[in-house]
C-alpha atoms as a PDB file:
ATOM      1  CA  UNK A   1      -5.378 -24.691  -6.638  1.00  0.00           C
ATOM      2  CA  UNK A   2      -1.994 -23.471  -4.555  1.00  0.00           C
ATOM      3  CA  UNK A   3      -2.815 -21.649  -1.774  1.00  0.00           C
ATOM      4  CA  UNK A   4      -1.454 -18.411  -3.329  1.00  0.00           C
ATOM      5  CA  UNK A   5      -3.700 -18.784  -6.065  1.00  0.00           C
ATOM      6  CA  UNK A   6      -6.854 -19.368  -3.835  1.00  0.00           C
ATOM      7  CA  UNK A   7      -5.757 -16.256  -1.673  1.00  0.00           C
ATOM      8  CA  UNK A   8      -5.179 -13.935  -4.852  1.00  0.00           C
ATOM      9  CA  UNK A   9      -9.083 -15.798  -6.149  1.00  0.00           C
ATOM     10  CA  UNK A  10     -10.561 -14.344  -2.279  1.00  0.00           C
ATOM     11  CA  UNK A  11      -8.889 -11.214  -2.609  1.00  0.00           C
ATOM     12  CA  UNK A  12     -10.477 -10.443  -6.705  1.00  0.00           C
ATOM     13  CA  UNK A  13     -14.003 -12.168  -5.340  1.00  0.00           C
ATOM     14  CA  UNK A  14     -13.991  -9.284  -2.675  1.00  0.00           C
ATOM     15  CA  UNK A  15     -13.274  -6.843  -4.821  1.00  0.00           C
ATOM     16  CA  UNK A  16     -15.868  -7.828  -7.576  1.00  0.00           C
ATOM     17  CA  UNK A  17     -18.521  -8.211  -5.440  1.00  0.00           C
ATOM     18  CA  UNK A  18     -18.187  -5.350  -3.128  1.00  0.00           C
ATOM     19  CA  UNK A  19     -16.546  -2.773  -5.366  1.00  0.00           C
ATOM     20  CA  UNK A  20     -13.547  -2.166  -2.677  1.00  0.00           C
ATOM     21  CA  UNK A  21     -10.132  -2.440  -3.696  1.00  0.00           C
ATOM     22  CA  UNK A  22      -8.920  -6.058  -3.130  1.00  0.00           C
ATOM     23  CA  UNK A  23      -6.850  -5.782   0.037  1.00  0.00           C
ATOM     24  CA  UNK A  24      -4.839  -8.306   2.429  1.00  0.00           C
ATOM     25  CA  UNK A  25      -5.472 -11.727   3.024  1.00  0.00           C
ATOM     26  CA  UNK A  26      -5.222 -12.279   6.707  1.00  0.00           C
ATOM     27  CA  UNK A  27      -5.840 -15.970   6.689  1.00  0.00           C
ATOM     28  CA  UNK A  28      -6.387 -18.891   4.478  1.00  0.00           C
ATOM     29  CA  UNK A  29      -7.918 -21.899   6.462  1.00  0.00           C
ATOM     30  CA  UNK A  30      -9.031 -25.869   5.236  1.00  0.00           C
ATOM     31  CA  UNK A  31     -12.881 -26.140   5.792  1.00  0.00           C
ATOM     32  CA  UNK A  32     -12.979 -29.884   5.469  1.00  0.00           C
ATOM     33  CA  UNK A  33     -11.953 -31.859   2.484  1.00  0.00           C
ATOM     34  CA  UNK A  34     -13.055 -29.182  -0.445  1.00  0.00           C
ATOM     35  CA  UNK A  35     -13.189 -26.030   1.038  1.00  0.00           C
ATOM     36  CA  UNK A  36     -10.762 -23.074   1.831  1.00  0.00           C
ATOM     37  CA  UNK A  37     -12.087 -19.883   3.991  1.00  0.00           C
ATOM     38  CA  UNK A  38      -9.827 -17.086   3.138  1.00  0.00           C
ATOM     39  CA  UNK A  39     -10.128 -13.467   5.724  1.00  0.00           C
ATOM     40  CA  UNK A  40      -9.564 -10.401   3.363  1.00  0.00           C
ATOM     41  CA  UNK A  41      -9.176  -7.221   4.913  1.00  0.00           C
ATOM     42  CA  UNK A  42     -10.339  -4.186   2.992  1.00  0.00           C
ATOM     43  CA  UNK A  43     -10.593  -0.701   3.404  1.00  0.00           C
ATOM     44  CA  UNK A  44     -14.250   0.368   3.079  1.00  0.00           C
ATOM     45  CA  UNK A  45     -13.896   4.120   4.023  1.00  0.00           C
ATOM     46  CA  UNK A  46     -10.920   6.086   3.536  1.00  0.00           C
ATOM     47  CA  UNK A  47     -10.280   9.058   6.020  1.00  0.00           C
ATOM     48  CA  UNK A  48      -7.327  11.822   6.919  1.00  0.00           C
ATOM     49  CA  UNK A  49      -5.584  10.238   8.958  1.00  0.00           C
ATOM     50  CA  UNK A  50      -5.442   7.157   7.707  1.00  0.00           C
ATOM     51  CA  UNK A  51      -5.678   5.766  10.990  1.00  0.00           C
ATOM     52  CA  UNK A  52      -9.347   6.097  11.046  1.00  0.00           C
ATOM     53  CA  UNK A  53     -10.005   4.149   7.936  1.00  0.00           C
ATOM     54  CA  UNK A  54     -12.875   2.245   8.506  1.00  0.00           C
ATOM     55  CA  UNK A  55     -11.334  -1.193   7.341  1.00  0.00           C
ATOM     56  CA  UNK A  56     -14.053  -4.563   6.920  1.00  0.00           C
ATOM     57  CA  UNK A  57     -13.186  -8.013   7.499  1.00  0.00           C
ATOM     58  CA  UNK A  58     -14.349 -10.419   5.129  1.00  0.00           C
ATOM     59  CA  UNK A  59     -14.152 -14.524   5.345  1.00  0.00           C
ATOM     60  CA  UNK A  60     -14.637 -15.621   1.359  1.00  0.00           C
ATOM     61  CA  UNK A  61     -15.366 -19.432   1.418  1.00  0.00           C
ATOM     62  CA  UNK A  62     -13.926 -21.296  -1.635  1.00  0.00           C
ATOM     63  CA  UNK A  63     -14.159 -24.825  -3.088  1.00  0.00           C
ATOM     64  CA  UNK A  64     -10.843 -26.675  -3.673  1.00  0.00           C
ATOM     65  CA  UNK A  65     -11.364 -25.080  -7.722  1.00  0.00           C
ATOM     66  CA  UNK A  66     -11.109 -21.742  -6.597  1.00  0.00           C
ATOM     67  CA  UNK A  67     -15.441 -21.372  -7.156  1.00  0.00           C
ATOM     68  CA  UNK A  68     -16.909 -19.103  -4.940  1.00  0.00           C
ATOM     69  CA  UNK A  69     -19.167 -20.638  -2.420  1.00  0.00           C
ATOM     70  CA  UNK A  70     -19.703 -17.590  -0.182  1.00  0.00           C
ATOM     71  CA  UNK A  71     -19.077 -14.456   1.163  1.00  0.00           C
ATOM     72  CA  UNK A  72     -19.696 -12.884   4.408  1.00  0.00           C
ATOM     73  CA  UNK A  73     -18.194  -9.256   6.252  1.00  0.00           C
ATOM     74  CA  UNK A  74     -17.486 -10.568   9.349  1.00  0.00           C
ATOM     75  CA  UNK A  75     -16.336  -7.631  11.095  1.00  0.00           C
ATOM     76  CA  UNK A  76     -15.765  -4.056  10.836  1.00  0.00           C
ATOM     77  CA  UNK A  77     -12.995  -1.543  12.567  1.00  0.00           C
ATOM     78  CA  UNK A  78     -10.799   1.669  12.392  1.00  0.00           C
ATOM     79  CA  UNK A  79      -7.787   0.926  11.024  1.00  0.00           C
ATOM     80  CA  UNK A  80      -6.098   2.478  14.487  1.00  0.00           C
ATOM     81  CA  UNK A  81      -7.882  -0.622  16.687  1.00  0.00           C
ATOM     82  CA  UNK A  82      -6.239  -3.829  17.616  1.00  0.00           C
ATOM     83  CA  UNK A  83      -7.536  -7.207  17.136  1.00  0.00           C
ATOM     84  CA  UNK A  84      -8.978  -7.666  20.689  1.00  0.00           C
ATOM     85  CA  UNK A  85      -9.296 -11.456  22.261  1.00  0.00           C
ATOM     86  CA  UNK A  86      -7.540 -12.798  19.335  1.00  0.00           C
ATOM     87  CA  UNK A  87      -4.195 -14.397  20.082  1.00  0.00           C
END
């Protein structure tokens, strides 16, 4: 698969198997020869203003087919934070 197509594959897997609307791929990374980790960021709690959205991370691990292989949250914020200690 392209890498478009395995992002838009992370983004429906989200949404299918958490109920969220699919939201934005954040990153799309090789793991090793037949596997692709895509981040999805979704928002998990809506809230006036939308700044406080509570918005979840998650890393979706695909094989090279676009098969699921798993899913993980891997983090969890208000909309209004930054990405600390990333760079």
């Amino acid at each position: 698969m392209r890498p478009s197509e395995l992002a838009q594959e992370a983004r429906q897997q989200v949404s299918e198997m958490t109920g969220l609307q699919s939201g934005t791929v954040t990153g799309l990374d090789r793991a090793g020869e037949d596997r692709w980790v895509v981040t999805v960021e979704v928002v998990e709690l809506a809230r006036v203003p939308d700044t406080m959205d509570v918005m979840g991370t998650f890393e979706v691990t695909l094989s090279e087919e676009g098969e699921l292989v798993a899913l993980r949250r891997s983090g969890r914020r208000r909309r209004s934070q930054t990405d600390q200690g990333r760079g």
